[in-house]
PDB file of N, CA and C in Angstrom:
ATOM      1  N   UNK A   1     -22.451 -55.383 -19.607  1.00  0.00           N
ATOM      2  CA  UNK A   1     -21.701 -56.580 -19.258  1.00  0.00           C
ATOM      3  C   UNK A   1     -21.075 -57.204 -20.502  1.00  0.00           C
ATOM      4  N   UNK A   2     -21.938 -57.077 -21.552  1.00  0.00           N
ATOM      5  CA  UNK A   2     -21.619 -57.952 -23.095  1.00  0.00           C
ATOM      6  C   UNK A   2     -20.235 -56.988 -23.401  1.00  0.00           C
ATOM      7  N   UNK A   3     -20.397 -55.878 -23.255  1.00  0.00           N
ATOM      8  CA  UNK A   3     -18.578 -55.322 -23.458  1.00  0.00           C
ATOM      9  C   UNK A   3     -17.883 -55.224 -22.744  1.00  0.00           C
ATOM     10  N   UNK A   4     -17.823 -55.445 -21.586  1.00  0.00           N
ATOM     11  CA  UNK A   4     -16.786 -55.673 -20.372  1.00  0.00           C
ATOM     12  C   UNK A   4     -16.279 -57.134 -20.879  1.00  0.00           C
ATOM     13  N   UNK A   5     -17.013 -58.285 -21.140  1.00  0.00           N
ATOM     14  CA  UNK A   5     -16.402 -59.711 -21.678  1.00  0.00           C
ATOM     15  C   UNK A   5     -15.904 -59.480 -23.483  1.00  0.00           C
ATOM     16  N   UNK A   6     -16.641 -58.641 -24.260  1.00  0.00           N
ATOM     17  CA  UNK A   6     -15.806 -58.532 -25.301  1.00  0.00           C
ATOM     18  C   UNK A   6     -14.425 -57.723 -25.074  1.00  0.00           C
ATOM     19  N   UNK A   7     -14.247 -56.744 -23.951  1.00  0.00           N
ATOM     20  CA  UNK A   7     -13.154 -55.741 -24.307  1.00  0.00           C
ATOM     21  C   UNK A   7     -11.988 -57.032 -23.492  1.00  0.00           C
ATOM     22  N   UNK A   8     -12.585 -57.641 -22.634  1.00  0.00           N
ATOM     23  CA  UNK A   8     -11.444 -58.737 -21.672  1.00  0.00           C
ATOM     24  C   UNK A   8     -11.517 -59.877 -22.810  1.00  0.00           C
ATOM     25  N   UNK A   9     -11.821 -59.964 -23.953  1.00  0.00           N
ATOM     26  CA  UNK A   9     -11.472 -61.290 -24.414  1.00  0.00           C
ATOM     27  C   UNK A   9     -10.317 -60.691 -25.459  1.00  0.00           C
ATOM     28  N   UNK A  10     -10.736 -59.307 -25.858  1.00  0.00           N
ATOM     29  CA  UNK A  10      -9.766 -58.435 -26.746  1.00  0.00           C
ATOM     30  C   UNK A  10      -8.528 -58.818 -26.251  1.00  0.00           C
ATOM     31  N   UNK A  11      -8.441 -57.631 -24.515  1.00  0.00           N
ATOM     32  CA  UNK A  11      -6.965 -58.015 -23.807  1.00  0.00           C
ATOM     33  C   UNK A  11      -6.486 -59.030 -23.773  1.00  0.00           C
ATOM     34  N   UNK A  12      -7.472 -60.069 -23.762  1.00  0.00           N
ATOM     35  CA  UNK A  12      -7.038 -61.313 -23.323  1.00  0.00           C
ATOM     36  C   UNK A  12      -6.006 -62.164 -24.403  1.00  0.00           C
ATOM     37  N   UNK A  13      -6.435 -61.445 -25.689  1.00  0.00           N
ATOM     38  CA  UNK A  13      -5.951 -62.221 -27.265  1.00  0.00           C
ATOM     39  C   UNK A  13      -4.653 -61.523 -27.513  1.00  0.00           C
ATOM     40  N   UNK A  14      -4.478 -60.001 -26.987  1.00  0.00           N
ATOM     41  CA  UNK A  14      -3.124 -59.240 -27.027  1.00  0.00           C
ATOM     42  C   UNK A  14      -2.259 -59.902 -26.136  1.00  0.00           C
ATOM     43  N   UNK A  15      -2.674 -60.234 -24.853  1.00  0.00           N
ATOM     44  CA  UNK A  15      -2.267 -60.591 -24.069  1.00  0.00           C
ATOM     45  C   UNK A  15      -1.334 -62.313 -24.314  1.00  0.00           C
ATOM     46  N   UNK A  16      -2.053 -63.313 -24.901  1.00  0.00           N
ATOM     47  CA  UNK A  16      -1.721 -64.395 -25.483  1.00  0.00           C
ATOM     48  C   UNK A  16      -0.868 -63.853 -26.530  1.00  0.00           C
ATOM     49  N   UNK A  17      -1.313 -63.306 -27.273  1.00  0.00           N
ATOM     50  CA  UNK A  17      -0.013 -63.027 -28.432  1.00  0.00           C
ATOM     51  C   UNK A  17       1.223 -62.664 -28.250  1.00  0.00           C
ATOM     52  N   UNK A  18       0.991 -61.955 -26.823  1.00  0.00           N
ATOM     53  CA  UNK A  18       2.405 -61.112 -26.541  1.00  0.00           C
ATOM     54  C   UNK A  18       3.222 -62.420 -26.005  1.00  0.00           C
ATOM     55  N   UNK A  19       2.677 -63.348 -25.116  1.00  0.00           N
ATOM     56  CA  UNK A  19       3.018 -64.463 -24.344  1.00  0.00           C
ATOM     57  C   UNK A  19       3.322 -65.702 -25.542  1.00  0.00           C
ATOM     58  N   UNK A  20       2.957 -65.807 -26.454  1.00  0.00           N
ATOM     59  CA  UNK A  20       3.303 -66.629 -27.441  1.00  0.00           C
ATOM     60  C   UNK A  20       4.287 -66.455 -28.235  1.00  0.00           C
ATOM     61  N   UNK A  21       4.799 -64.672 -28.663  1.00  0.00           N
ATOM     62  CA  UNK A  21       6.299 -64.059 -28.971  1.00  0.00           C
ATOM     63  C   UNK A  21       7.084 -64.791 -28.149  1.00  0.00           C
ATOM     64  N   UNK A  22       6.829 -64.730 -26.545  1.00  0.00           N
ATOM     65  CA  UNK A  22       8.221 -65.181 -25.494  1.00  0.00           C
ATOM     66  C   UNK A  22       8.168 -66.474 -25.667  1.00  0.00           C
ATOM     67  N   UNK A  23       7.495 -67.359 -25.711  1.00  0.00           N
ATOM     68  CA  UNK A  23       7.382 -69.031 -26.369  1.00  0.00           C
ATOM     69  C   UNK A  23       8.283 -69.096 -27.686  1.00  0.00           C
ATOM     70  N   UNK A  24       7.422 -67.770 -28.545  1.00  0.00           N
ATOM     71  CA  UNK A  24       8.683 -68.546 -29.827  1.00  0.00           C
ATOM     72  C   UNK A  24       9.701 -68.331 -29.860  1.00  0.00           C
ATOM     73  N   UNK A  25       9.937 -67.294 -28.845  1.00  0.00           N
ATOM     74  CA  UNK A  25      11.838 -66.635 -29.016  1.00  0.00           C
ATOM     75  C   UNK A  25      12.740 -67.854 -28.155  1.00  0.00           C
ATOM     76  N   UNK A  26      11.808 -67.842 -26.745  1.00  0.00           N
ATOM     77  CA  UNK A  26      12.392 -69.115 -25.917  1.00  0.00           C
ATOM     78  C   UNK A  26      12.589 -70.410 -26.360  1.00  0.00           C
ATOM     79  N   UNK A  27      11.748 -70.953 -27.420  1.00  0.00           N
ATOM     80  CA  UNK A  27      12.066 -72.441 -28.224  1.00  0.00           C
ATOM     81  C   UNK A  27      12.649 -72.548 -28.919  1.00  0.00           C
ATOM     82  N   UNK A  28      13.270 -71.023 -29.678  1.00  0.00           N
ATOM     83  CA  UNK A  28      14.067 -71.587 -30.672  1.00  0.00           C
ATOM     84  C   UNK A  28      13.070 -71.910 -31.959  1.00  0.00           C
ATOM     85  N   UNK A  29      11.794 -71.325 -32.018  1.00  0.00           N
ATOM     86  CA  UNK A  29      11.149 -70.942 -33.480  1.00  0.00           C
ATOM     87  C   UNK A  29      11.938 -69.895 -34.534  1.00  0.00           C
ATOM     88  N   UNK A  30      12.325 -69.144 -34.324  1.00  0.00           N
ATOM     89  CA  UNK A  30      12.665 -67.588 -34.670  1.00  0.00           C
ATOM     90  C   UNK A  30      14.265 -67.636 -35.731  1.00  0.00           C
ATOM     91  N   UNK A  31      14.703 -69.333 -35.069  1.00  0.00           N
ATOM     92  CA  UNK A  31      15.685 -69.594 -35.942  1.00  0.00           C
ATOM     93  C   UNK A  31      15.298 -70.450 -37.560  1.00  0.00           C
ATOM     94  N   UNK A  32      14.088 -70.491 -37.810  1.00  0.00           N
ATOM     95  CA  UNK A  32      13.620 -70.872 -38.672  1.00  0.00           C
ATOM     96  C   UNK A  32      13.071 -70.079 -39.452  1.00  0.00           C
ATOM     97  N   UNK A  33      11.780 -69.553 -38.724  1.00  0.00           N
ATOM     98  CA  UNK A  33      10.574 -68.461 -39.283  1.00  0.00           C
ATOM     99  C   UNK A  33      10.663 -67.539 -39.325  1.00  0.00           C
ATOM    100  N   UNK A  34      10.931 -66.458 -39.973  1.00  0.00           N
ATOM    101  CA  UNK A  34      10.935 -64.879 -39.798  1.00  0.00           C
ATOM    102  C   UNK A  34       9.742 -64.259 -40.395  1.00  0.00           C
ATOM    103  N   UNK A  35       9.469 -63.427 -39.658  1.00  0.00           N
ATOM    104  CA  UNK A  35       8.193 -62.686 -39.954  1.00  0.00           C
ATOM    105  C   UNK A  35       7.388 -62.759 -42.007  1.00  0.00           C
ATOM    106  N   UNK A  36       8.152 -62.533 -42.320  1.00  0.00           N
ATOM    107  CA  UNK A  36       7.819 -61.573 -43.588  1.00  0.00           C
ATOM    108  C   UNK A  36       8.368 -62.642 -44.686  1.00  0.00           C
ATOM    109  N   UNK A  37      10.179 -63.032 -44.683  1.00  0.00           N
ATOM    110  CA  UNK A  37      10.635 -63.812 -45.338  1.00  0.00           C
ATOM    111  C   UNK A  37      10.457 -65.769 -45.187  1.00  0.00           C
ATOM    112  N   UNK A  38      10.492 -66.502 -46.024  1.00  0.00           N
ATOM    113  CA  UNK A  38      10.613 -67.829 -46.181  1.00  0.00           C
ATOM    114  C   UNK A  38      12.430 -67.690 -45.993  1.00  0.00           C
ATOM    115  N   UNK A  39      12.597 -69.009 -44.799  1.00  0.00           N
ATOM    116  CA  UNK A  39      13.703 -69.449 -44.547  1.00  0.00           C
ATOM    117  C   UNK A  39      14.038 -71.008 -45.012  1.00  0.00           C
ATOM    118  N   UNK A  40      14.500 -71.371 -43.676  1.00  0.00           N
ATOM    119  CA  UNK A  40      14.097 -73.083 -43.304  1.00  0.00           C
ATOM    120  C   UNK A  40      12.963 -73.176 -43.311  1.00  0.00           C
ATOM    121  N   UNK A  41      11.858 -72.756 -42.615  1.00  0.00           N
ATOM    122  CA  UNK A  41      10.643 -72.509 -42.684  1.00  0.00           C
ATOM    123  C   UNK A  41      10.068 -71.519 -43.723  1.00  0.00           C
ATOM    124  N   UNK A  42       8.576 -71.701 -43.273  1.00  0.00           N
ATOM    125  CA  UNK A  42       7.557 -70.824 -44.153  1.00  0.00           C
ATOM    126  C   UNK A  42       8.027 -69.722 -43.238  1.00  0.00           C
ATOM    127  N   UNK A  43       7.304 -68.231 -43.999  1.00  0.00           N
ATOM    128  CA  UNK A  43       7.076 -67.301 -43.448  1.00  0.00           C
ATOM    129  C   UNK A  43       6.044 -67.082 -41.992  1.00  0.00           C
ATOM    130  N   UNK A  44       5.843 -66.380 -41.261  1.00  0.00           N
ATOM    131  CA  UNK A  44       4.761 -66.452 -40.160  1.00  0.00           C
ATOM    132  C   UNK A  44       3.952 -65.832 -41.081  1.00  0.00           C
ATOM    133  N   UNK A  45       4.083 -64.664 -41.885  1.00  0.00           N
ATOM    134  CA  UNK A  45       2.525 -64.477 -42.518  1.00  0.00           C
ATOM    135  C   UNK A  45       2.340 -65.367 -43.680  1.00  0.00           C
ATOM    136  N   UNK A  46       2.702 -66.443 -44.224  1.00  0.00           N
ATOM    137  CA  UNK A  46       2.485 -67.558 -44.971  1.00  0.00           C
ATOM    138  C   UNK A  46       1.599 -68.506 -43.984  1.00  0.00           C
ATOM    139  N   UNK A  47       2.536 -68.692 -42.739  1.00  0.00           N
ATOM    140  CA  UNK A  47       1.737 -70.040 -42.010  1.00  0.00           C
ATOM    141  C   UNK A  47       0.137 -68.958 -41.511  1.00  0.00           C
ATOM    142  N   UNK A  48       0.015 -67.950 -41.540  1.00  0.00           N
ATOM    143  CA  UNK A  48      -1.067 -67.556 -41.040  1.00  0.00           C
ATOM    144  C   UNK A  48      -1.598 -67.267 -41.905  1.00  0.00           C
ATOM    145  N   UNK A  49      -1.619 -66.528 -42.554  1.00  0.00           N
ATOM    146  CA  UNK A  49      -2.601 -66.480 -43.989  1.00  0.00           C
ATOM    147  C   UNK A  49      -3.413 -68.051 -44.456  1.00  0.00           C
ATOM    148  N   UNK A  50      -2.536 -69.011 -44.438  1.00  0.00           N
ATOM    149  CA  UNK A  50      -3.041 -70.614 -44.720  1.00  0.00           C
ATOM    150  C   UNK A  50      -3.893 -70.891 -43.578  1.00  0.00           C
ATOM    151  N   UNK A  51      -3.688 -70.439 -42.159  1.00  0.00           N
ATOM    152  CA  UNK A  51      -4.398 -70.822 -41.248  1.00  0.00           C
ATOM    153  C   UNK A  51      -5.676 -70.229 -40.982  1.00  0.00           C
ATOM    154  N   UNK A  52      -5.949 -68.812 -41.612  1.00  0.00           N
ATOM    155  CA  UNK A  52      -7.104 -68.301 -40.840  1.00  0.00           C
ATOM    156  C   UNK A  52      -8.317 -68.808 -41.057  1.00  0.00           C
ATOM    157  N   UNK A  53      -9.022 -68.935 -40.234  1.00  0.00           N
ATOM    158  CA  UNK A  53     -10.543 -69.369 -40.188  1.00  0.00           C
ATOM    159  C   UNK A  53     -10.192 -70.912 -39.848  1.00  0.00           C
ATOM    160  N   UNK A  54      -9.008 -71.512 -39.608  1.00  0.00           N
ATOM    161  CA  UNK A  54      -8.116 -72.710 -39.179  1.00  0.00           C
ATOM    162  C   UNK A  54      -7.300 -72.836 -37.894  1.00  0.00           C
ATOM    163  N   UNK A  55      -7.376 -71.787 -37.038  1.00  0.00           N
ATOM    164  CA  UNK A  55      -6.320 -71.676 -36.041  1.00  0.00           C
ATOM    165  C   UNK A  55      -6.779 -72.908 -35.431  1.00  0.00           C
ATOM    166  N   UNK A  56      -7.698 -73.510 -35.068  1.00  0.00           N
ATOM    167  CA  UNK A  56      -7.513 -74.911 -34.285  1.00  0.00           C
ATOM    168  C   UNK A  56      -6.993 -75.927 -34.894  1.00  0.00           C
ATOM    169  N   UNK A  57      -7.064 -75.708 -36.313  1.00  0.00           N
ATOM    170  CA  UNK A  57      -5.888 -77.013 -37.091  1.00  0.00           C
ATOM    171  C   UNK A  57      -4.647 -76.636 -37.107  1.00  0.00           C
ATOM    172  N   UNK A  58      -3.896 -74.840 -36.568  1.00  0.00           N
ATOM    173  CA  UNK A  58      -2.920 -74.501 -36.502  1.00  0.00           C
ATOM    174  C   UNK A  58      -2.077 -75.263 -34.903  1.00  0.00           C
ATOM    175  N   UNK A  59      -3.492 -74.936 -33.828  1.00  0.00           N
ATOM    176  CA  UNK A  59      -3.168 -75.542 -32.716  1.00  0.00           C
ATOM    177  C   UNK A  59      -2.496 -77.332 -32.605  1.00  0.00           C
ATOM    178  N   UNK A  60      -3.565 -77.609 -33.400  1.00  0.00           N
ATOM    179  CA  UNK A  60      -3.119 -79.306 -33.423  1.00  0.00           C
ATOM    180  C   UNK A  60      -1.979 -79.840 -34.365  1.00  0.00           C
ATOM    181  N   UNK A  61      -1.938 -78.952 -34.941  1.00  0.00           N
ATOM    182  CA  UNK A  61      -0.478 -79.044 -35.983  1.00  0.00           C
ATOM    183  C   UNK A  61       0.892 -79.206 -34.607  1.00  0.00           C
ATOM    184  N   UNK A  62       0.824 -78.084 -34.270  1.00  0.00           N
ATOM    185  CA  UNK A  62       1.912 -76.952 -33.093  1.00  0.00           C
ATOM    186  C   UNK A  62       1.801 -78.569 -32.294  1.00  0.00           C
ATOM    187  N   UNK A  63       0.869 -79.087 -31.800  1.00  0.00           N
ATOM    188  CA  UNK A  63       0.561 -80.476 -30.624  1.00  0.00           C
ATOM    189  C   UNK A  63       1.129 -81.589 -32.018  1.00  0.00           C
ATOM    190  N   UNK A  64       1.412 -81.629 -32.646  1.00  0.00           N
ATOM    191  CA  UNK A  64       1.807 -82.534 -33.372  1.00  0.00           C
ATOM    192  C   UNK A  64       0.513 -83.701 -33.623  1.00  0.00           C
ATOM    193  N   UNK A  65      -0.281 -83.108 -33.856  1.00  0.00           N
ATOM    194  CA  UNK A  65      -1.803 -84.209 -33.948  1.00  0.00           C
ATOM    195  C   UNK A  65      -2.330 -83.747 -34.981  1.00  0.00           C
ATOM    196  N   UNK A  66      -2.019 -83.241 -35.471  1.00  0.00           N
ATOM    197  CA  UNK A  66      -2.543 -82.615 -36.955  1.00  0.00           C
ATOM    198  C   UNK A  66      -1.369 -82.596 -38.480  1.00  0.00           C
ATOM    199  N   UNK A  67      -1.670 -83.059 -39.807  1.00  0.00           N
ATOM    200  CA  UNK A  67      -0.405 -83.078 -40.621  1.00  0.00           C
ATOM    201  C   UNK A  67      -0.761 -80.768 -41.096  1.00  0.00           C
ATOM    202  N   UNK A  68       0.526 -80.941 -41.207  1.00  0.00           N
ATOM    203  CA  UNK A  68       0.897 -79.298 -41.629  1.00  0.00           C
ATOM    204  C   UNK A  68       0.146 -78.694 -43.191  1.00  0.00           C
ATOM    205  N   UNK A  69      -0.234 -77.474 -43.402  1.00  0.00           N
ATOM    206  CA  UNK A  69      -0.875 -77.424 -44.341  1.00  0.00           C
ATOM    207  C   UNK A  69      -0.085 -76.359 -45.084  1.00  0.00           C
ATOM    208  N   UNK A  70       0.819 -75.998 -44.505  1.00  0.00           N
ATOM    209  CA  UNK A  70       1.809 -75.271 -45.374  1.00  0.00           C
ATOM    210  C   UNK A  70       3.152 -76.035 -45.650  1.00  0.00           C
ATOM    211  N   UNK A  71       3.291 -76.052 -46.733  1.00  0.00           N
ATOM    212  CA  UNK A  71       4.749 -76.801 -47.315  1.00  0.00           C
ATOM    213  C   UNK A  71       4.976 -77.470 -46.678  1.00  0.00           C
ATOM    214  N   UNK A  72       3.948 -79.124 -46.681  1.00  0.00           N
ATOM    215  CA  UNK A  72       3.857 -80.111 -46.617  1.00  0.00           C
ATOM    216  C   UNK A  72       5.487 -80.868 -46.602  1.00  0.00           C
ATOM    217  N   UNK A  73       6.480 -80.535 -47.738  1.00  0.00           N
ATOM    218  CA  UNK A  73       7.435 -81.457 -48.333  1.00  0.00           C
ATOM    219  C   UNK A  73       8.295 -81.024 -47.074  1.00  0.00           C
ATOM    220  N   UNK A  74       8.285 -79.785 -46.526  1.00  0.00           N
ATOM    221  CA  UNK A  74       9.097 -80.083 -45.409  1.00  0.00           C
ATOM    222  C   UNK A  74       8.647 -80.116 -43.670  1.00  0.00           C
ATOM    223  N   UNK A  75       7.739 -80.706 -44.002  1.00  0.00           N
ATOM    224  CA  UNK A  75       7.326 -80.907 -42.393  1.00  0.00           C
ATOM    225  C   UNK A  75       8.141 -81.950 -41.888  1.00  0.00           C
ATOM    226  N   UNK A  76       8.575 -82.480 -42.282  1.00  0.00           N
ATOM    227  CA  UNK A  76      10.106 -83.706 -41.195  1.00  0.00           C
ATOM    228  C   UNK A  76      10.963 -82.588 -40.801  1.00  0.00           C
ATOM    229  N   UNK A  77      11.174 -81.139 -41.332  1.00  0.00           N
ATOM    230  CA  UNK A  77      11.905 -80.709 -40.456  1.00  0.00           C
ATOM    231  C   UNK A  77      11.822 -80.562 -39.356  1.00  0.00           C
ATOM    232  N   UNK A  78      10.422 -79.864 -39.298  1.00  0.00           N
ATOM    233  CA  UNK A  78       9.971 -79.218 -37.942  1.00  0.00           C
ATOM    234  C   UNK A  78       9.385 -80.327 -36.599  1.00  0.00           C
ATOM    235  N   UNK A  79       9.209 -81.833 -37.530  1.00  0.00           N
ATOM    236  CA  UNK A  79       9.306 -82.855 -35.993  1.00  0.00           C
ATOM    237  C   UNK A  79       9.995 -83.014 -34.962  1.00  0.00           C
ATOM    238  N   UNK A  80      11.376 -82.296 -35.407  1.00  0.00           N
ATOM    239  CA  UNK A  80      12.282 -82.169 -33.857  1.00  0.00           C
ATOM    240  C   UNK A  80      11.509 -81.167 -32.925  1.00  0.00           C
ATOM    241  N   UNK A  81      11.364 -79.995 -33.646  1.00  0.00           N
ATOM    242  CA  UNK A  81      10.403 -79.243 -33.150  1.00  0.00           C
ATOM    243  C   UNK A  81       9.558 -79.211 -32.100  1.00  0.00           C
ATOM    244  N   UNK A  82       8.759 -80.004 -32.744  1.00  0.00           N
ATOM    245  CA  UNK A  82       7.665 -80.293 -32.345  1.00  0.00           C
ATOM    246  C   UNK A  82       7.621 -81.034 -31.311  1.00  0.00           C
ATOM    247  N   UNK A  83       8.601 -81.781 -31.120  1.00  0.00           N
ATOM    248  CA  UNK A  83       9.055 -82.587 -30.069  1.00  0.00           C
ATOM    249  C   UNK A  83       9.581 -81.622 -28.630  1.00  0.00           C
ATOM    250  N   UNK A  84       9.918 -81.063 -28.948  1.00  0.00           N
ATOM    251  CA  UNK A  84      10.548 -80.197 -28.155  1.00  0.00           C
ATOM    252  C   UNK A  84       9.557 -79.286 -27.314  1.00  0.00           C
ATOM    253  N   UNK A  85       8.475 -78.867 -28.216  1.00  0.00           N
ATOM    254  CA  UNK A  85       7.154 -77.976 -27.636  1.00  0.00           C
ATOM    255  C   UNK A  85       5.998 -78.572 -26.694  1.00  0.00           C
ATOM    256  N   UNK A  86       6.668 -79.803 -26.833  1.00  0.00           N
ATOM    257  CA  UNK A  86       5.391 -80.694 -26.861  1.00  0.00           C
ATOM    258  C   UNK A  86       4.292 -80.622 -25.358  1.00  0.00           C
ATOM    259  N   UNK A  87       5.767 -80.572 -24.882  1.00  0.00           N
ATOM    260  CA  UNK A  87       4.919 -80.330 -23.172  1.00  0.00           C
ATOM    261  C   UNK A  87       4.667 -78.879 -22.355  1.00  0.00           C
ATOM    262  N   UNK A  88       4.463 -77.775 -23.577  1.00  0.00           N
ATOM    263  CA  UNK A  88       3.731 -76.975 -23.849  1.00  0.00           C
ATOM    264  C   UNK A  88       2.383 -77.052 -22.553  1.00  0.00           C
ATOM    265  N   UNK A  89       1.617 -76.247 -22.293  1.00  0.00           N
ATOM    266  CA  UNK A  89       0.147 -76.509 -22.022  1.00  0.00           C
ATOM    267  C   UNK A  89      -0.559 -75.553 -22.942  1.00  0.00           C
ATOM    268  N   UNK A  90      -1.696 -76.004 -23.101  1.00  0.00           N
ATOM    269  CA  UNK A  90      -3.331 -76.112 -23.345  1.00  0.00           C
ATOM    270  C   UNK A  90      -2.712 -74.412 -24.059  1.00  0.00           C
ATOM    271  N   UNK A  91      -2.694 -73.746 -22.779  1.00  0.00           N
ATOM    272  CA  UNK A  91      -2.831 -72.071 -23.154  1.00  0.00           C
ATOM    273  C   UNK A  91      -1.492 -71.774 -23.664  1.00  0.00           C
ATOM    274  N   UNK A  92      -0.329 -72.296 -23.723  1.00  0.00           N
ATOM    275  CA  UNK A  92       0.677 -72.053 -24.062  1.00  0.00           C
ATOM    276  C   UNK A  92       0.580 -72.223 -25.625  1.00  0.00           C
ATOM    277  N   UNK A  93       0.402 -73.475 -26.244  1.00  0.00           N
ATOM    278  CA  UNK A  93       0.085 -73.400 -27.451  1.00  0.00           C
ATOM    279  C   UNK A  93      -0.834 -72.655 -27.910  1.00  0.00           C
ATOM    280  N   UNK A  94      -1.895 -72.254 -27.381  1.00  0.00           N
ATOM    281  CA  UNK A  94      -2.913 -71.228 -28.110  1.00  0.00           C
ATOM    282  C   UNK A  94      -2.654 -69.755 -27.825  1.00  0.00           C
ATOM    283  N   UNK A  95      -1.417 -69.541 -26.936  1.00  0.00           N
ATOM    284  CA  UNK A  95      -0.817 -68.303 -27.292  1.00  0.00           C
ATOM    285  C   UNK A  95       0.114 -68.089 -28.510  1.00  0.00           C
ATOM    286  N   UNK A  96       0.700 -69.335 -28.369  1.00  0.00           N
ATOM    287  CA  UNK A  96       1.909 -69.323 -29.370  1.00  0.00           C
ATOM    288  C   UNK A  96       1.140 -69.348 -30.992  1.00  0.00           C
ATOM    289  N   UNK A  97      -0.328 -69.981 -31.264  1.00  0.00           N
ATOM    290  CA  UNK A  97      -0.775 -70.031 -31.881  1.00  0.00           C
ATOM    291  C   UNK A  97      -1.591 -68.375 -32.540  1.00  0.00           C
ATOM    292  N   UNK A  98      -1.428 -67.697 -30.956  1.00  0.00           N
ATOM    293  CA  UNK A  98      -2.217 -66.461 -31.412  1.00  0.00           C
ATOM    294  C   UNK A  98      -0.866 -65.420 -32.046  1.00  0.00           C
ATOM    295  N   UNK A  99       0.224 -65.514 -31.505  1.00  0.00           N
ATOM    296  CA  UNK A  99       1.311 -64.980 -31.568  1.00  0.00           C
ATOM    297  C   UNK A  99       1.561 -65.169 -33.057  1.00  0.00           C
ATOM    298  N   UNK A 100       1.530 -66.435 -33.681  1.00  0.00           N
ATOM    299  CA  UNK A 100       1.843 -66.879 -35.214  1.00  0.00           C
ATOM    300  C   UNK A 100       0.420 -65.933 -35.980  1.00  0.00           C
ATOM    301  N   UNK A 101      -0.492 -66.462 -35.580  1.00  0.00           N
ATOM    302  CA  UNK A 101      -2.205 -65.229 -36.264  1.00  0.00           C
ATOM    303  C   UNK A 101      -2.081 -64.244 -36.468  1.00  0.00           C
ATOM    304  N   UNK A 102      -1.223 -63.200 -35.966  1.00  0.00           N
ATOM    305  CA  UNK A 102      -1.269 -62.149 -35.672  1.00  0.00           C
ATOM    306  C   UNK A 102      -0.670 -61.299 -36.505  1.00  0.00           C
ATOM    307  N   UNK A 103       0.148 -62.155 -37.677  1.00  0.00           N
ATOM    308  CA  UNK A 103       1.147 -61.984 -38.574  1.00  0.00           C
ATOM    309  C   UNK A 103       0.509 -62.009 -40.349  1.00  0.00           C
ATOM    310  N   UNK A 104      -1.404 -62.324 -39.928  1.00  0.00           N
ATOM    311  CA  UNK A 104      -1.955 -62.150 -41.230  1.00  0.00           C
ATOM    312  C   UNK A 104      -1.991 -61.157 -41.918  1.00  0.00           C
TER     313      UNK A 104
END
């Protein structure tokens, strides 16, 4: 039983990640962040590398309830952003959050 719930929490995290790609392409993240390179934004493996062992301060960042821990000096950009995501749900951000992780 203990690996039937580890192998479904596995799918379950591919599964969110894949669903958190279509979140960031659909919001209009992707015009900022690119995988590998620093743009307007940090890199996704910058914001994840800073986040790991942090993804719930990544989550509350994404909810705008948390201050940003990567390149602080430009987080006023991303408040439009953030505004925009906002009414997101629960699992939507913690896909989009697994989708950004995934890039460590």
């Amino acid at each position: 039983m203990r690996k039937l719930v580890v192998l479904f929490a596995l799918l379950g995290g591919t599964a969110l990640a894949a669903d958190g790609a279509a979140i960031f392409k659909a919001k209009g993240c992707a015009s900022c962040h690119q995988p590998t390179a620093d743009t307007v934004g940090p890199s996704l493996k910058k914001i994840a590398q800073a986040y790991v062992g942090k993804e719930d301060q990544l989550v509350k960042f994404l909810k705008g309830q948390a201050k940003p821990i990567v390149d602080p000096a430009k987080a006023a950009i991303m408040m439009p952003q953030l505004t925009l995501i906002k009414n997101l749900s629960d699992e939507e951000f913690q896909a989009l959050a697994n989708y950004i992780m995934s890039f460590k």
